[in-house]
N, C-alpha and C. Protein backbone atom coordinates (compact mmCIF):
# COMPACT_ATOMS: atom_id res chain seq x y z
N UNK A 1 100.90 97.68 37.81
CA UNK A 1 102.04 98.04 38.63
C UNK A 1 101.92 97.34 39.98
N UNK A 2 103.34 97.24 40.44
CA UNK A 2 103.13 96.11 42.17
C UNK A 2 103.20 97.62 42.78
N UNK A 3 102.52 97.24 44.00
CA UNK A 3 103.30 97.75 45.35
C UNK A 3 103.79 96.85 46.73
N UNK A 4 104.20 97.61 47.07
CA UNK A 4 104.96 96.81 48.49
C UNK A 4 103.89 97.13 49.59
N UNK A 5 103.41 95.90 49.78
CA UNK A 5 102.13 95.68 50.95
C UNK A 5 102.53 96.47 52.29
N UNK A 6 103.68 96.59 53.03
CA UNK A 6 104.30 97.27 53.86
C UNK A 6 104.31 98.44 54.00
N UNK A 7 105.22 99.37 52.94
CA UNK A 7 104.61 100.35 53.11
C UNK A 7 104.39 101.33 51.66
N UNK A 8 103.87 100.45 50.69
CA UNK A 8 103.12 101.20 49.74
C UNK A 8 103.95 101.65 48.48
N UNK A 9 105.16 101.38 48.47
CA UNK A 9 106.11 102.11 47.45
C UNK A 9 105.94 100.97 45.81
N UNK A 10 106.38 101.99 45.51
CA UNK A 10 106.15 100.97 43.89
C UNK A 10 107.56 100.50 43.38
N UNK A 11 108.75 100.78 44.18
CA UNK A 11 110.41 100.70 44.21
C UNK A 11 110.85 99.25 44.46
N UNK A 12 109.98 98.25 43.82
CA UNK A 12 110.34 96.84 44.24
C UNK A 12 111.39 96.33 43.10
N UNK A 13 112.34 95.45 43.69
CA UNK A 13 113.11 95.13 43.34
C UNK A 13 112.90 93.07 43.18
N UNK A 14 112.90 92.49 41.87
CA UNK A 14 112.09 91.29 41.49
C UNK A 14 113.76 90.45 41.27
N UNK A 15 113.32 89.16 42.52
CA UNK A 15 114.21 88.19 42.50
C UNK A 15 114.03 86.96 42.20
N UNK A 16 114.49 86.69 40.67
CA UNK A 16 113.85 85.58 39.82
C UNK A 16 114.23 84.00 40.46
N UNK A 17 115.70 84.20 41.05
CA UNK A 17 116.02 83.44 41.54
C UNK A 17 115.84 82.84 42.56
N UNK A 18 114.73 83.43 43.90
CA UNK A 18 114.27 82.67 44.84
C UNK A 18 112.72 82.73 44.59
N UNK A 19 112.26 82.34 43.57
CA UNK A 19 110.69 82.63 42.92
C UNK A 19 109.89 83.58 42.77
N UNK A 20 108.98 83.46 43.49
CA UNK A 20 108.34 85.09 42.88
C UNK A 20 108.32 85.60 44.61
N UNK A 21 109.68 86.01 44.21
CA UNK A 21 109.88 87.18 45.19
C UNK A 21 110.37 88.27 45.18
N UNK A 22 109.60 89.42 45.91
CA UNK A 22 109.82 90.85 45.56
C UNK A 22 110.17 91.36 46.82
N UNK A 23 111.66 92.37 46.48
CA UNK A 23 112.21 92.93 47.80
C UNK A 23 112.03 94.53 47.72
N UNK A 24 111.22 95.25 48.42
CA UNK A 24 111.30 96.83 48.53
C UNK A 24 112.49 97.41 48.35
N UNK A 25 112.92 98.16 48.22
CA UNK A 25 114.59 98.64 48.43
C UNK A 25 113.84 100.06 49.03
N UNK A 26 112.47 100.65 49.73
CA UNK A 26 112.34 101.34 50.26
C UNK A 26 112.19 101.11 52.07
N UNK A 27 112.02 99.80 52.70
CA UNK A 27 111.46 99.89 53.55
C UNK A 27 112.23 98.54 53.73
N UNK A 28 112.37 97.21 52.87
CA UNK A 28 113.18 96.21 52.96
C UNK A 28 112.58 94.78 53.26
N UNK A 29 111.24 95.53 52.77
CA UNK A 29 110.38 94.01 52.80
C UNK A 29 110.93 92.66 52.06
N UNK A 30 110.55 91.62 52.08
CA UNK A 30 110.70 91.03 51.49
C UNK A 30 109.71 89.93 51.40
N UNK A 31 108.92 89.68 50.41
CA UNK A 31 108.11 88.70 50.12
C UNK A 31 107.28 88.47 48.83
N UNK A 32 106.61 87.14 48.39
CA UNK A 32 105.76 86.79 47.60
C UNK A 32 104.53 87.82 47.81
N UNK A 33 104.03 88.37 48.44
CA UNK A 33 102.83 88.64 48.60
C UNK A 33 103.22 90.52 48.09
N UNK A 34 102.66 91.17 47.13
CA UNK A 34 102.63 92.59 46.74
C UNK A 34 101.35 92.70 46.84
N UNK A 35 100.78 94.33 46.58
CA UNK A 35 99.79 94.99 46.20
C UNK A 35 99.61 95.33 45.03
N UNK A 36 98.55 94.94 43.55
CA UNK A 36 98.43 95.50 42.16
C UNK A 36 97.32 96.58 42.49
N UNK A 37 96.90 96.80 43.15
CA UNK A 37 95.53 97.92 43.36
C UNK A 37 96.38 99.50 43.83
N UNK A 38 96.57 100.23 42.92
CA UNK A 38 96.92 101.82 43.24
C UNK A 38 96.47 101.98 44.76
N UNK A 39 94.59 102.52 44.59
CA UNK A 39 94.43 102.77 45.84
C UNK A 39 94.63 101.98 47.31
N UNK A 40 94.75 100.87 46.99
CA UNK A 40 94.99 100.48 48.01
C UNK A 40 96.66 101.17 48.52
N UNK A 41 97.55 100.99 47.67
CA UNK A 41 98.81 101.57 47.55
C UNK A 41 98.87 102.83 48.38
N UNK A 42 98.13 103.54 48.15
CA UNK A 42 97.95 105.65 48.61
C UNK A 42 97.55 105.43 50.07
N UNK A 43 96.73 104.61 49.89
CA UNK A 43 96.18 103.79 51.34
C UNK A 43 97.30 103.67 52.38
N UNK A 44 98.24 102.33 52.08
CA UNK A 44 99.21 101.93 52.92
C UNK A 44 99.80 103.15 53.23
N UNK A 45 100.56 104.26 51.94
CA UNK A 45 101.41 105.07 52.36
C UNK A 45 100.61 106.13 53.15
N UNK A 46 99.68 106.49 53.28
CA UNK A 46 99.12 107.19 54.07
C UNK A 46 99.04 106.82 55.84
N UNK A 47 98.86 105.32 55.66
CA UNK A 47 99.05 104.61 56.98
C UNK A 47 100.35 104.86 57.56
N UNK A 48 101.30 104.65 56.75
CA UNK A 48 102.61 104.67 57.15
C UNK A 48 103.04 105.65 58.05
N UNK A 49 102.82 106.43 56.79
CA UNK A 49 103.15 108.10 57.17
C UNK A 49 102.37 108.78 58.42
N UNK A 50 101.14 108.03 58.54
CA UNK A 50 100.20 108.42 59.84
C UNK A 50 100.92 107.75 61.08
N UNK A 51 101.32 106.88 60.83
CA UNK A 51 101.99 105.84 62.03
C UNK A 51 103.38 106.27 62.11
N UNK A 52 104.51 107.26 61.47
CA UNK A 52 105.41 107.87 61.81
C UNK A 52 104.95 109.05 62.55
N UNK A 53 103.75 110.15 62.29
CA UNK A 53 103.51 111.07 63.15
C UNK A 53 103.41 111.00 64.92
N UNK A 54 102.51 109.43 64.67
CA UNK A 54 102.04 109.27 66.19
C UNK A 54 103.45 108.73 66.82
N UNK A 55 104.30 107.93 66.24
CA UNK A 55 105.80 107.41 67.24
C UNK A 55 106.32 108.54 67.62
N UNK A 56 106.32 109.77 66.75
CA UNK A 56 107.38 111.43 67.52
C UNK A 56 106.31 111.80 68.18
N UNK A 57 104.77 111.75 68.04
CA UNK A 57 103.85 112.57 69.01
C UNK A 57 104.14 112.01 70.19
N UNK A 58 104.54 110.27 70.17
CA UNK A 58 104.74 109.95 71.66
C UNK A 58 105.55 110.29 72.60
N UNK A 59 106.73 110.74 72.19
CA UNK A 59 108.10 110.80 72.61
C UNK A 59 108.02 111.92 73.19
């Protein structure tokens, strides 16, 4: 399974027509480069989700 290096979702959307490129439809990445490693995957989204807490803790 891919994930989206960004922020971890497995919701990629594969565009044959500009090569091997994969667009998130969660976050709106767009690029050649995914994640096949799960944990690394739980990883990112954990990052993510840690890095939305601290932007409202700042405010």
């Amino acid at each position: 399974m891919k994930f989206c290096p960004k922020c971890g979702s497995n919701n990629l959307n594969y565009l044959p027509w500009l090569g091997e490129i994969y667009e998130c439809r969660d976050c709106g990445y767009r690029g050649a480069l995914v994640v096949e490693d799960g944990e690394m995957a739980e990883a990112l989204k954990d990052a993510v989700a840690g890095r939305g807490e601290r932007q409202q803790n700042d405010k």
